[in-house]
N, C-alpha and C. Protein backbone atom coordinates (compact mmCIF):
# COMPACT_ATOMS: atom_id res chain seq x y z
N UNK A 1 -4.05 11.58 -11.33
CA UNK A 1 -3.83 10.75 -10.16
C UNK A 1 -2.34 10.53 -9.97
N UNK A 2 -2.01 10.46 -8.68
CA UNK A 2 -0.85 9.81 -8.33
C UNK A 2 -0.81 8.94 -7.45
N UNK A 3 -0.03 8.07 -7.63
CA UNK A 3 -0.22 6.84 -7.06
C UNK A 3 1.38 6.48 -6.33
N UNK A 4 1.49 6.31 -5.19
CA UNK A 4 2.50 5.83 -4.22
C UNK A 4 2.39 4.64 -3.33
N UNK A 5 3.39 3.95 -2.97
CA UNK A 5 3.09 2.77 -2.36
C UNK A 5 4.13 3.27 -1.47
N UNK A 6 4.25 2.49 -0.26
CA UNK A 6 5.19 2.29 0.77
C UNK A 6 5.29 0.69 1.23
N UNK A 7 5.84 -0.11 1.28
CA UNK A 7 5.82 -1.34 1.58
C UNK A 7 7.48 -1.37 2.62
N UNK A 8 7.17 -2.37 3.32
CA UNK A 8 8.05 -2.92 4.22
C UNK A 8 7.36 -4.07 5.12
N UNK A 9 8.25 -4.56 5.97
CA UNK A 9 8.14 -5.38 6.97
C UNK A 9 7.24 -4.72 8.56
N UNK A 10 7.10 -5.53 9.05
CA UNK A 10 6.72 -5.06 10.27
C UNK A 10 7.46 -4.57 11.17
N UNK A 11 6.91 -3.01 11.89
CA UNK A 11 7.97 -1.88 12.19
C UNK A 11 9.51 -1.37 11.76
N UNK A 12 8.98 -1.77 9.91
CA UNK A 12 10.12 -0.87 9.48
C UNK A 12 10.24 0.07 9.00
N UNK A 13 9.08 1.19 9.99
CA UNK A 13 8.78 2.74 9.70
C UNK A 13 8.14 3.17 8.44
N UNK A 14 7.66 2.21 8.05
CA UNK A 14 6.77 2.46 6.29
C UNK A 14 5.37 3.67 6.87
N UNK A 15 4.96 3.13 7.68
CA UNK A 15 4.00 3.97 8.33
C UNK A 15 4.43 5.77 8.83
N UNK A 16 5.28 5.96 9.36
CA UNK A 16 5.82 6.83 9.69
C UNK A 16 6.39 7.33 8.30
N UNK A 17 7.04 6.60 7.64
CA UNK A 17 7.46 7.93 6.08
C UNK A 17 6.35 8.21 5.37
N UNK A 18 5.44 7.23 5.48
CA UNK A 18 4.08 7.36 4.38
C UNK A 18 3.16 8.63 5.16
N UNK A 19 3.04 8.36 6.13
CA UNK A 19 2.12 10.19 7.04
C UNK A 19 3.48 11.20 6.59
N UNK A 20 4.78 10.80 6.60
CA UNK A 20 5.58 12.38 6.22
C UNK A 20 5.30 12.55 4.91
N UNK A 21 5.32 11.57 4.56
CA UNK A 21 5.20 12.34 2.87
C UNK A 21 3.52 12.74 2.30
N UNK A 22 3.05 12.03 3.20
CA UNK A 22 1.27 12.52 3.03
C UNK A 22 1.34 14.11 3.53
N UNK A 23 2.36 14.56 4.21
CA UNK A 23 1.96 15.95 5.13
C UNK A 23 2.66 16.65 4.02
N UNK A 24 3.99 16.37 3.16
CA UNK A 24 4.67 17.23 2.36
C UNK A 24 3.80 18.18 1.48
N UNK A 25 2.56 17.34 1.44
CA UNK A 25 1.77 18.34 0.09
C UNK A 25 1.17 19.18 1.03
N UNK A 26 1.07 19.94 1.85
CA UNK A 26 0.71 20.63 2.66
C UNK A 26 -0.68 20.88 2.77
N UNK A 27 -1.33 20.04 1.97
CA UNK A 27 -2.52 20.18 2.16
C UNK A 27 -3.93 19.42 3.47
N UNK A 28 -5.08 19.41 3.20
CA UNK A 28 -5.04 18.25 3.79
C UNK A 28 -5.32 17.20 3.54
N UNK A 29 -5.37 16.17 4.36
CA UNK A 29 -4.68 14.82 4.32
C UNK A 29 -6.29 13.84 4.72
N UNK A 30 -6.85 12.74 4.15
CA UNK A 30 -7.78 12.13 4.38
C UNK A 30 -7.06 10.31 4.45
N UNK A 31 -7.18 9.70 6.03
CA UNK A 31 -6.56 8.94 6.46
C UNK A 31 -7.82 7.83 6.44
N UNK A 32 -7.52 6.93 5.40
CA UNK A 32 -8.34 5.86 5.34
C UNK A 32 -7.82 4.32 5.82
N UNK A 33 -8.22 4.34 6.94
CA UNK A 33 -8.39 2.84 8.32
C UNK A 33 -8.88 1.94 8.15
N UNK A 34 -7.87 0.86 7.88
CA UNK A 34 -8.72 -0.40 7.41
C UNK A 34 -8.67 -1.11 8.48
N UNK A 35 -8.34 -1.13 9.62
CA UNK A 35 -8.08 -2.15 11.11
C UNK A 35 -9.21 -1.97 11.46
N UNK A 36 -9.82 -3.25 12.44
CA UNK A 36 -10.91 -3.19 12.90
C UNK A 36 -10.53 -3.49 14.43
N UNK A 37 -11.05 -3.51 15.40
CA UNK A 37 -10.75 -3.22 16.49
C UNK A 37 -11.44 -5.36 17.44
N UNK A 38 -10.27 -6.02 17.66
CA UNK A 38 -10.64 -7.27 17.77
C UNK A 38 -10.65 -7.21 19.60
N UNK A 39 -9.59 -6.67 19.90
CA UNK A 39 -9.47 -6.69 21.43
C UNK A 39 -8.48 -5.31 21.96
N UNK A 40 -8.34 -5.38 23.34
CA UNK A 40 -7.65 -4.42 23.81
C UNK A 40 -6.74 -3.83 23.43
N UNK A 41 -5.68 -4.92 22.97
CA UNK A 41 -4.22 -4.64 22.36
C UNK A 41 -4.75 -3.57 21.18
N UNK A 42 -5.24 -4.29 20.85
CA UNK A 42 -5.33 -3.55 18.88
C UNK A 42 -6.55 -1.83 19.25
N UNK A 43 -7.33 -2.17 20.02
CA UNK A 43 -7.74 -0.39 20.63
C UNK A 43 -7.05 0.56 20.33
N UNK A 44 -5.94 -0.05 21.87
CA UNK A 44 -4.66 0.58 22.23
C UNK A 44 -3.97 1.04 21.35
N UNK A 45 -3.66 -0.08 19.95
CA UNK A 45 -2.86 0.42 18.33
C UNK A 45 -3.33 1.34 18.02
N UNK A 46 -4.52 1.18 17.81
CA UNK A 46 -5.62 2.85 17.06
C UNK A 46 -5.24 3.86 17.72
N UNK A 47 -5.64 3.38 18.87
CA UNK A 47 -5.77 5.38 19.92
C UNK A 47 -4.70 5.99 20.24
N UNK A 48 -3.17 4.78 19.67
CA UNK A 48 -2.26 5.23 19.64
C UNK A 48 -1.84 6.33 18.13
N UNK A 49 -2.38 5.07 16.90
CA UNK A 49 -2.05 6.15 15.79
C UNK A 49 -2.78 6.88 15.97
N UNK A 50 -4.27 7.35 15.82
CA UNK A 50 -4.96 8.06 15.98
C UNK A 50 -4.61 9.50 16.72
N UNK A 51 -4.21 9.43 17.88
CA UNK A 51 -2.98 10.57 18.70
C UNK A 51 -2.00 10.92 17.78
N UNK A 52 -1.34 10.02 16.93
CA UNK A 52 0.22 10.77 16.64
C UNK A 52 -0.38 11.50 15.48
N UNK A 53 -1.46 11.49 14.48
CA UNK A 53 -1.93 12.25 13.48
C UNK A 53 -2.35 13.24 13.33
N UNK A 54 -2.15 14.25 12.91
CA UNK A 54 -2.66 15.73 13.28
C UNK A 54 -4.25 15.57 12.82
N UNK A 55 -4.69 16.57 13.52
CA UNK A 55 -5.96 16.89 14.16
C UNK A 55 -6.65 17.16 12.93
N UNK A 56 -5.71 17.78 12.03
CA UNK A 56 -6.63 18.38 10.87
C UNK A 56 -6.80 17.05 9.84
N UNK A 57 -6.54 15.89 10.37
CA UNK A 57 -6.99 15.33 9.40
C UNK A 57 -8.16 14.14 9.16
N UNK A 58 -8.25 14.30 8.00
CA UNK A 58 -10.12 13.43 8.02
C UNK A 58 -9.70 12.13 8.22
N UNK A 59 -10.20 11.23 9.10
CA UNK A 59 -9.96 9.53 9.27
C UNK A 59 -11.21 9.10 8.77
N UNK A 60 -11.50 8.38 8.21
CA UNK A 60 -12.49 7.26 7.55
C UNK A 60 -11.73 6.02 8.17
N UNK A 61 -12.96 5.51 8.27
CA UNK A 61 -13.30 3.81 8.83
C UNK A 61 -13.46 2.95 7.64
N UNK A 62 -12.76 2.24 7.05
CA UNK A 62 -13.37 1.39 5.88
C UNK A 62 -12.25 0.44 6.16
N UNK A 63 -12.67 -0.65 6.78
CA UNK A 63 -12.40 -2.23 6.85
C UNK A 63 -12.58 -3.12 5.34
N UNK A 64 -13.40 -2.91 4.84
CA UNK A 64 -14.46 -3.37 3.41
C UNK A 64 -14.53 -1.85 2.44
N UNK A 65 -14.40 -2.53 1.02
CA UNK A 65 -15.54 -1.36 0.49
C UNK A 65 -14.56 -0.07 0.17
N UNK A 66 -13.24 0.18 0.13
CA UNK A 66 -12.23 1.06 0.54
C UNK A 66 -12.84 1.89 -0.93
N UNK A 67 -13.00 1.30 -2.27
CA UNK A 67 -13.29 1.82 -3.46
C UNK A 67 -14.44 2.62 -3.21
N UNK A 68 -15.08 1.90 -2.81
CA UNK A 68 -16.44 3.01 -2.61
C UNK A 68 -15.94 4.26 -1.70
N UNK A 69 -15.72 4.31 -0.77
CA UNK A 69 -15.16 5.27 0.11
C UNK A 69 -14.29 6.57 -0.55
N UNK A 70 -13.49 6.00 -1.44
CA UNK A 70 -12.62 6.85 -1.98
C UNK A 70 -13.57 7.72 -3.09
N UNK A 71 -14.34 7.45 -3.59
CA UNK A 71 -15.29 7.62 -4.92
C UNK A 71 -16.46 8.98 -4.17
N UNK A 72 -16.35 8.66 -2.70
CA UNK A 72 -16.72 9.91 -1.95
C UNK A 72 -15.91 11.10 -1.76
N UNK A 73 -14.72 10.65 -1.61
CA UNK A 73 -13.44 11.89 -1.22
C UNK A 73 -13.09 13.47 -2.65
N UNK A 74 -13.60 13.87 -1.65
CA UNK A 74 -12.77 15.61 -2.59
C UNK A 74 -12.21 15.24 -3.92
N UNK A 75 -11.97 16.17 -4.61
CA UNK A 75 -11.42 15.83 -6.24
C UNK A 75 -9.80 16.10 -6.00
N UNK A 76 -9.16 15.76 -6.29
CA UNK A 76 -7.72 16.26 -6.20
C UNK A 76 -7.25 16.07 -4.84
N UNK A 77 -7.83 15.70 -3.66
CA UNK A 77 -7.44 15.13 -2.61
C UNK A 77 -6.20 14.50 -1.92
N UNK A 78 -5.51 14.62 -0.92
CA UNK A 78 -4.36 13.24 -0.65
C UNK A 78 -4.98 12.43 0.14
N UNK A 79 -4.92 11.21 0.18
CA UNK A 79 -5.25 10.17 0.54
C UNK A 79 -4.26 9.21 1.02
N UNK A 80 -4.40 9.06 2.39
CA UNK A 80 -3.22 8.06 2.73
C UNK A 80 -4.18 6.43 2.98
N UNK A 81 -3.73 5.56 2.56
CA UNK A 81 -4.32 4.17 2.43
C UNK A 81 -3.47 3.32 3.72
N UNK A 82 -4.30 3.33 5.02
CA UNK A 82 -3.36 2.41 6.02
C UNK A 82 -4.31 1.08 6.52
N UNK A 83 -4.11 0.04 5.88
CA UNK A 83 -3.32 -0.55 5.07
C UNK A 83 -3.79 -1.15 4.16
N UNK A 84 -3.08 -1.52 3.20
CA UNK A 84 -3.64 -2.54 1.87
C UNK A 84 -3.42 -4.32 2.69
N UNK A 85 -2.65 -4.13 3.76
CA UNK A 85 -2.12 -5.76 4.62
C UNK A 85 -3.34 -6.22 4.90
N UNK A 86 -4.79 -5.21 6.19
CA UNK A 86 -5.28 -5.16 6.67
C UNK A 86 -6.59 -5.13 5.69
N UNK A 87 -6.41 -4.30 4.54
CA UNK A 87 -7.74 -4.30 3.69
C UNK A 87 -7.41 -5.90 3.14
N UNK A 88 -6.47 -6.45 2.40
CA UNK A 88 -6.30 -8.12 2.11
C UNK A 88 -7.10 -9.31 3.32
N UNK A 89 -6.62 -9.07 4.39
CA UNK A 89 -6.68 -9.86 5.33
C UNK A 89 -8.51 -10.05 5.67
N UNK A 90 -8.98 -8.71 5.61
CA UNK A 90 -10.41 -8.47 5.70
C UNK A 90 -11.20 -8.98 4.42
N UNK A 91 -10.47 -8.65 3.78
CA UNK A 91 -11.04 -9.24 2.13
C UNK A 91 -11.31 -10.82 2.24
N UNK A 92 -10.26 -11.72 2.54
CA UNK A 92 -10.40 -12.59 2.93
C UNK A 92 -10.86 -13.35 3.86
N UNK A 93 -11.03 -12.63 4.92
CA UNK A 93 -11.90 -13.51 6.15
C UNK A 93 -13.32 -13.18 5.84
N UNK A 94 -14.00 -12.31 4.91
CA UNK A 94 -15.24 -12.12 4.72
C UNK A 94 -15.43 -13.02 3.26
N UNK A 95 -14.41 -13.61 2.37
CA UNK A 95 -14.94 -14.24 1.15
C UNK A 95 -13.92 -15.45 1.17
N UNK A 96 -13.71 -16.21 2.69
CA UNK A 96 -12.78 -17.39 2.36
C UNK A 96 -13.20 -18.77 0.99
N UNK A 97 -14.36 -18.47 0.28
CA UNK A 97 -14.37 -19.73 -0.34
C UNK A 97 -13.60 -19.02 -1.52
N UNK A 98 -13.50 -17.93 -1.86
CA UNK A 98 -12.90 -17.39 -3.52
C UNK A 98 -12.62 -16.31 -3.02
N UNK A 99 -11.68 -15.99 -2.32
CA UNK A 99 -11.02 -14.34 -2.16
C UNK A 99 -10.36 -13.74 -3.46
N UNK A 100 -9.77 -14.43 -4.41
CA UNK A 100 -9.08 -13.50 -5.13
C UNK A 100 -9.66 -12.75 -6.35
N UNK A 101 -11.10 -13.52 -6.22
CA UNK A 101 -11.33 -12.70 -7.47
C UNK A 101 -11.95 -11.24 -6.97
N UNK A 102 -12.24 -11.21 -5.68
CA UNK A 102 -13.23 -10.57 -5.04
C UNK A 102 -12.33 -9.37 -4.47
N UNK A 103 -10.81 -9.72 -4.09
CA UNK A 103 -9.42 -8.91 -3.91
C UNK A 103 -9.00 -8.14 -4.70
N UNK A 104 -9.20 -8.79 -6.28
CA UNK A 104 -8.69 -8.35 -7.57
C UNK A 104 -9.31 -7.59 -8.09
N UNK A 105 -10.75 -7.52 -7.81
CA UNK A 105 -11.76 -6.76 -8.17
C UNK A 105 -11.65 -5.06 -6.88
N UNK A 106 -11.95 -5.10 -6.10
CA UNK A 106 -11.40 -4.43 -5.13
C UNK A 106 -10.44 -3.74 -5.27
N UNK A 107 -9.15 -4.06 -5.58
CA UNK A 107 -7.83 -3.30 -5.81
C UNK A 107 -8.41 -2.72 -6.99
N UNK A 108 -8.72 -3.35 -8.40
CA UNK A 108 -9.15 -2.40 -9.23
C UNK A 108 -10.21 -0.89 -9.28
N UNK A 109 -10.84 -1.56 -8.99
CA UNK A 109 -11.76 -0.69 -8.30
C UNK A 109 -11.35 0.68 -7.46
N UNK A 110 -10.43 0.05 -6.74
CA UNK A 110 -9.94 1.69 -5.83
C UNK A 110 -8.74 2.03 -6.77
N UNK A 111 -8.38 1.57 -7.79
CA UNK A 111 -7.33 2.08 -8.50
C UNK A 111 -7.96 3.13 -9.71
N UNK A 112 -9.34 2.40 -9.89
CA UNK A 112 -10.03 3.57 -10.79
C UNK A 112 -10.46 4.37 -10.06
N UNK A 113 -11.24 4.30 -8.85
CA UNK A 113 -11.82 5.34 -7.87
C UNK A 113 -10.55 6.82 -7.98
N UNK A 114 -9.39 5.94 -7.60
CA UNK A 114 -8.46 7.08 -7.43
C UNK A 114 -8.11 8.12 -8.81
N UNK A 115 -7.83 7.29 -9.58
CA UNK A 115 -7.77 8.06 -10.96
C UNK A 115 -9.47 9.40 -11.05
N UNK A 116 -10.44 8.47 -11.55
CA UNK A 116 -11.85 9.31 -11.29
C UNK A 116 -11.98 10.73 -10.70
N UNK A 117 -11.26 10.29 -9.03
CA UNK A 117 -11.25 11.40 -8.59
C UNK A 117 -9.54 12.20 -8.64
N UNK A 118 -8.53 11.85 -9.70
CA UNK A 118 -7.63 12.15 -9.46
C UNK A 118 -6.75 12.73 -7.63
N UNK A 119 -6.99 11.83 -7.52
CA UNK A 119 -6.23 11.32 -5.92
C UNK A 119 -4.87 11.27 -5.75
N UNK A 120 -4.17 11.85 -5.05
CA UNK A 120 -2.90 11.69 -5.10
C UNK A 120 -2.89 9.97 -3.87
N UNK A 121 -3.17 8.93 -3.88
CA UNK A 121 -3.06 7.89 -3.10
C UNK A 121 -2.03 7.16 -2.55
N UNK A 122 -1.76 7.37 -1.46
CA UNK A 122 -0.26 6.67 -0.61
C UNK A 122 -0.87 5.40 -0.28
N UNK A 123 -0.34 4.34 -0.34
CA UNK A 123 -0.95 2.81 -0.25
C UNK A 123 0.12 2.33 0.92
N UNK A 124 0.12 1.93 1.72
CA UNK A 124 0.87 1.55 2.66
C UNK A 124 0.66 0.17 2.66
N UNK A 125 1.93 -0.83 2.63
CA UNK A 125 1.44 -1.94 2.63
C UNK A 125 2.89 -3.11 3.51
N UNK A 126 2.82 -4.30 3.93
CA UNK A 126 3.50 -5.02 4.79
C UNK A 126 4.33 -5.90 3.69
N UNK A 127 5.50 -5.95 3.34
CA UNK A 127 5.88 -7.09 2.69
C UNK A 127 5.81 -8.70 3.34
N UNK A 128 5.30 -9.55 2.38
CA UNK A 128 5.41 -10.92 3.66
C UNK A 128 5.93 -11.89 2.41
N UNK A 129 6.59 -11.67 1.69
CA UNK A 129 7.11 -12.51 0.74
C UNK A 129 8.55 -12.84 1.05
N UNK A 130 9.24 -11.78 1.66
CA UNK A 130 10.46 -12.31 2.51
C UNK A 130 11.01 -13.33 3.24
N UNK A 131 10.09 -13.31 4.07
CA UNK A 131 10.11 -14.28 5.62
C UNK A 131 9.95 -15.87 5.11
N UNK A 132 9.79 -16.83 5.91
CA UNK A 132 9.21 -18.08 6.13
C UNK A 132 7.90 -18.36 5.42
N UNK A 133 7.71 -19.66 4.56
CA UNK A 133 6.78 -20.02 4.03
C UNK A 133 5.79 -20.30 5.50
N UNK A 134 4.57 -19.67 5.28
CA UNK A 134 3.77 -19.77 6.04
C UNK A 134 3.34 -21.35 6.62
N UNK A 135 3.22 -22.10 7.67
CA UNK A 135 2.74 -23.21 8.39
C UNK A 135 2.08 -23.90 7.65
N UNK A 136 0.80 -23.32 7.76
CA UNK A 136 -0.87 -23.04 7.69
C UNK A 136 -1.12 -22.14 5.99
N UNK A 137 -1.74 -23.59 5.61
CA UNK A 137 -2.56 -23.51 4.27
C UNK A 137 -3.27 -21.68 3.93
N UNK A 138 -4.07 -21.32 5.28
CA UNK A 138 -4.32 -19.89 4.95
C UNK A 138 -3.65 -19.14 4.99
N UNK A 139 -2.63 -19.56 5.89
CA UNK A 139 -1.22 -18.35 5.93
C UNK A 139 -0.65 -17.95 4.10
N UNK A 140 -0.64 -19.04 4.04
CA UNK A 140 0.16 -19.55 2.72
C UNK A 140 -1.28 -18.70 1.50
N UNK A 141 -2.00 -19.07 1.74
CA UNK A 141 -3.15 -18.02 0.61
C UNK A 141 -2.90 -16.90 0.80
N UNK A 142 -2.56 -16.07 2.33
CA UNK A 142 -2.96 -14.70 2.36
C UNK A 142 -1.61 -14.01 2.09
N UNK A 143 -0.41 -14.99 2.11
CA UNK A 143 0.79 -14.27 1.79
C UNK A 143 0.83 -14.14 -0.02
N UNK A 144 -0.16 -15.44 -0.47
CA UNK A 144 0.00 -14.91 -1.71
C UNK A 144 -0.90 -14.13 -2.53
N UNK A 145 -2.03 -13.50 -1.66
CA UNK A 145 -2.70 -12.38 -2.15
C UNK A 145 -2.31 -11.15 -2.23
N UNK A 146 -1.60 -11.01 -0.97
CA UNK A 146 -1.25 -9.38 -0.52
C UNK A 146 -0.19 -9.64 -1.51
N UNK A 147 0.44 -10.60 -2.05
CA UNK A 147 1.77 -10.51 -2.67
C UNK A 147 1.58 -9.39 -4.04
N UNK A 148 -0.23 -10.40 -4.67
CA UNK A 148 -0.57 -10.52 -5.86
C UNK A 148 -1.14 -8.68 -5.70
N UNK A 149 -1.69 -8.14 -4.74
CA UNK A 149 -2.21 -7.21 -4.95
C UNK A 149 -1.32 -5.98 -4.82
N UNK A 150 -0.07 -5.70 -3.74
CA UNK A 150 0.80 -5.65 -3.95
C UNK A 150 1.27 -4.77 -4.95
N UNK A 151 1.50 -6.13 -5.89
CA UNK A 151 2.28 -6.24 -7.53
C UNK A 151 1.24 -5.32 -8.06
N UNK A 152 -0.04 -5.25 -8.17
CA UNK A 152 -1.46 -4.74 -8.92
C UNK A 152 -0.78 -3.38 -8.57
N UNK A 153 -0.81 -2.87 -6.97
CA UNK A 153 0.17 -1.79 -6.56
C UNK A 153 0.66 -0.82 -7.25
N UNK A 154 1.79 -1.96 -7.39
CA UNK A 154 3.03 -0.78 -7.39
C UNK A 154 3.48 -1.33 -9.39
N UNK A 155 2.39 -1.80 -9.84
CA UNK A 155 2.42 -1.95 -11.26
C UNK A 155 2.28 -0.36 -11.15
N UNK A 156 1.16 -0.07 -10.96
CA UNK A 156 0.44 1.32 -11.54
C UNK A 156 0.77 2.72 -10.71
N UNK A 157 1.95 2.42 -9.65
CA UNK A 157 2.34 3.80 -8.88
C UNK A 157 3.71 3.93 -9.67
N UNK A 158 3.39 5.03 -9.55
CA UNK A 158 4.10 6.27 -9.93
C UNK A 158 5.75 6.11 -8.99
N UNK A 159 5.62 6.07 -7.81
CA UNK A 159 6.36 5.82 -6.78
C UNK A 159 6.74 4.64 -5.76
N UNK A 160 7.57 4.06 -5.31
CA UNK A 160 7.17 2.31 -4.32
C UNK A 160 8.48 2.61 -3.82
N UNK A 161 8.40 2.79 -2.23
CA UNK A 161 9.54 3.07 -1.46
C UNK A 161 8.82 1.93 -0.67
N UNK A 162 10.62 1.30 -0.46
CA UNK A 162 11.12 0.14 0.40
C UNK A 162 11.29 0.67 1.32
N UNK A 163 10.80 0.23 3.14
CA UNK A 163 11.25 0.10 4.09
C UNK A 163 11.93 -0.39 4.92
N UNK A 164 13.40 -0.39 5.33
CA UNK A 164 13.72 -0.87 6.34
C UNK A 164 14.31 -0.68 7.27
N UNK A 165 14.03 -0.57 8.42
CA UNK A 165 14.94 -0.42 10.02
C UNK A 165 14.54 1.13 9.72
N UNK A 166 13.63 2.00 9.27
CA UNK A 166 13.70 3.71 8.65
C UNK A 166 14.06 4.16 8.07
N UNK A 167 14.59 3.15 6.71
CA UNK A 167 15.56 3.62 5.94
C UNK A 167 14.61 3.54 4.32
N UNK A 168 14.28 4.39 3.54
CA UNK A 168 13.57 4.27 2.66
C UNK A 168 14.52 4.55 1.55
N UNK A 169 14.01 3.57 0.37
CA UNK A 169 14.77 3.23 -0.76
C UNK A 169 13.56 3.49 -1.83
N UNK A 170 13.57 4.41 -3.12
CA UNK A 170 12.70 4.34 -4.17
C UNK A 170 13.23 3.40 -4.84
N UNK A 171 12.58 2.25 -4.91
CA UNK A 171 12.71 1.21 -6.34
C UNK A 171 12.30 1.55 -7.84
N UNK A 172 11.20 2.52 -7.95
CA UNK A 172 10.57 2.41 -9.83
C UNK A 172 12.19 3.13 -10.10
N UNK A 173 12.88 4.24 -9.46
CA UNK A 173 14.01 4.78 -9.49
C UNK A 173 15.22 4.10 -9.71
N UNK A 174 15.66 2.88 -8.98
CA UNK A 174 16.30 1.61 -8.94
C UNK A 174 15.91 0.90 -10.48
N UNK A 175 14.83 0.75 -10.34
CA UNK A 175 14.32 -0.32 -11.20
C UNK A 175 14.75 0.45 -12.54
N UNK A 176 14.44 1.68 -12.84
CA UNK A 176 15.04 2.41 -14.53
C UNK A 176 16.26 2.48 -14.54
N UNK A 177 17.23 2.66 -13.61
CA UNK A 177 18.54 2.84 -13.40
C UNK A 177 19.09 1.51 -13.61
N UNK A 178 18.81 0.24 -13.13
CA UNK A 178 18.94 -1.21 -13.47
C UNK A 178 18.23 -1.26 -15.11
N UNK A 179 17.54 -0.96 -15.64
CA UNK A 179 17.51 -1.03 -16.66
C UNK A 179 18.12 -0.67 -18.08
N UNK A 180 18.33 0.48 -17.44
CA UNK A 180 19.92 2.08 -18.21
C UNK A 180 20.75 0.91 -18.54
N UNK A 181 21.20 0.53 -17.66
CA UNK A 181 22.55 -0.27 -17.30
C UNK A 181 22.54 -1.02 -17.97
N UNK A 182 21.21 -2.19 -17.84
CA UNK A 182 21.51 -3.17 -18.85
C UNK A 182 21.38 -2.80 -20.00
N UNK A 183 20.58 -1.85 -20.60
CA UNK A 183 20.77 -1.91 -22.15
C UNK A 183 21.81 -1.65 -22.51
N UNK A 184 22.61 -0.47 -21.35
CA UNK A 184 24.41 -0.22 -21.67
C UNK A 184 25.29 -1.47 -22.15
N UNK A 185 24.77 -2.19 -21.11
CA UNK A 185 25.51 -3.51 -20.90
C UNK A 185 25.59 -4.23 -22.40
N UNK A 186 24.12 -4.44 -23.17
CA UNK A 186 23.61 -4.96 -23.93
C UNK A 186 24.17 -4.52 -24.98
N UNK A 187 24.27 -3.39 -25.19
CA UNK A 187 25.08 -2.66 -26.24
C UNK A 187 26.75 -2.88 -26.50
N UNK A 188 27.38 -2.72 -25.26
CA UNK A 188 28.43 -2.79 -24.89
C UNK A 188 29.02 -4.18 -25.60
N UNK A 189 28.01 -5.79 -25.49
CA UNK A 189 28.06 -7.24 -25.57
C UNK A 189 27.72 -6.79 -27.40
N UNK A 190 27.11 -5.82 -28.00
CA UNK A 190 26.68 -6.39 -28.98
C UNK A 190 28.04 -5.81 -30.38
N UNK A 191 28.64 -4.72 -29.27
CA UNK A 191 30.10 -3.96 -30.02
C UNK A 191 31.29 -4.82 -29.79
N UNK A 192 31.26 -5.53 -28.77
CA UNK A 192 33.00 -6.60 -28.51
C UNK A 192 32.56 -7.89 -29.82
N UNK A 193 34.01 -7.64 -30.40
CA UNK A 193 34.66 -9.15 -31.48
C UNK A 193 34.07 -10.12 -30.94
């Protein structure tokens, strides 16, 4: 399995690098949709991505249930995940009295699905830990689920590119290179008089 995340803000092209790098393996590509269709506007969103995606590729519908879905897909497969924001948000409006255990279970679940079927899995997901503490008590739960699942994420990928303004940054890359350093550092503190 391989495991990739893409995270950013809203329209900061995470979507757009995550389909380029889903197309790099030249193979094909199985596009799993977690939006559900509430009113016109959000149609319009679909039939918009839906158009910009090449033809050859398989879209699945899974709002709910994304683990199961995947546990169907080809062996060795790519799999692009749009979105983990949208699979959270659904998670929660269907189990508001105890979402997280039911979230936590879920993320696991498609994290073994993917392994099982050794999946190469692109996870696309919204950062909301940035911005403004949410108003609203549920705001404030759902920023700290997607946070928590997220983290579940990009614990276990292989890869986690930052989005912003189109500008993609690998962090696990960052993150060993910040680590180099400090043990340099550490070493460096443990040789001075």
């Amino acid at each position: 399995m391989k495991l990739v995340l893409f995270i950013g803000g809203s329209r900061s092209g995470k979507s757009a690098q995550a389909e380029r790098y889903a197309a790099l393996g030249g193979g094909p590509v199985v596009y799993v949709a977690t939006s559900e269709i509430y009113d016109e506007e959000m149609r319009a969103r679909i039939d918009l991505h839906r158009a910009s995606r090449p033809a050859s590729w398989l879209t699945i519908e899974a709002p709910l249930e994304v683990a199961a879905r995947l546990r169907e897909i080809d062996m060795g497969a790519t799999v692009l995940l749009e979105c983990l924001t949208l699979l959270v948000t659904n998670l929660l409006l269907a189990n508001e009295a105890r979402p997280e255990p039911v979230i936590d279970a879920e993320i696991a679940a498609l994290l073994a699905a993917a392994r099982a079927r050794d999946l190469t899995l692109i996870v696309v997901t919204s950062e909301v830990g940035m911005g403004l503490v949410p108003e609203y008590p549920i705001g404030r739960v759902y920023r700290d689920l997607l946070g928590r699942a997220a983290q579940q994420i990009a614990r276990e990928a292989d890869e986690v590119y930052l989005v912003v303004a189109g500008v993609t940054v690998e962090l696990k890359a960052l993150q060993a290179a910040w680590a180099c350093e400090e043990g340099v550092r550490r070493s460096h503190a443990r040789d001075e008089p």
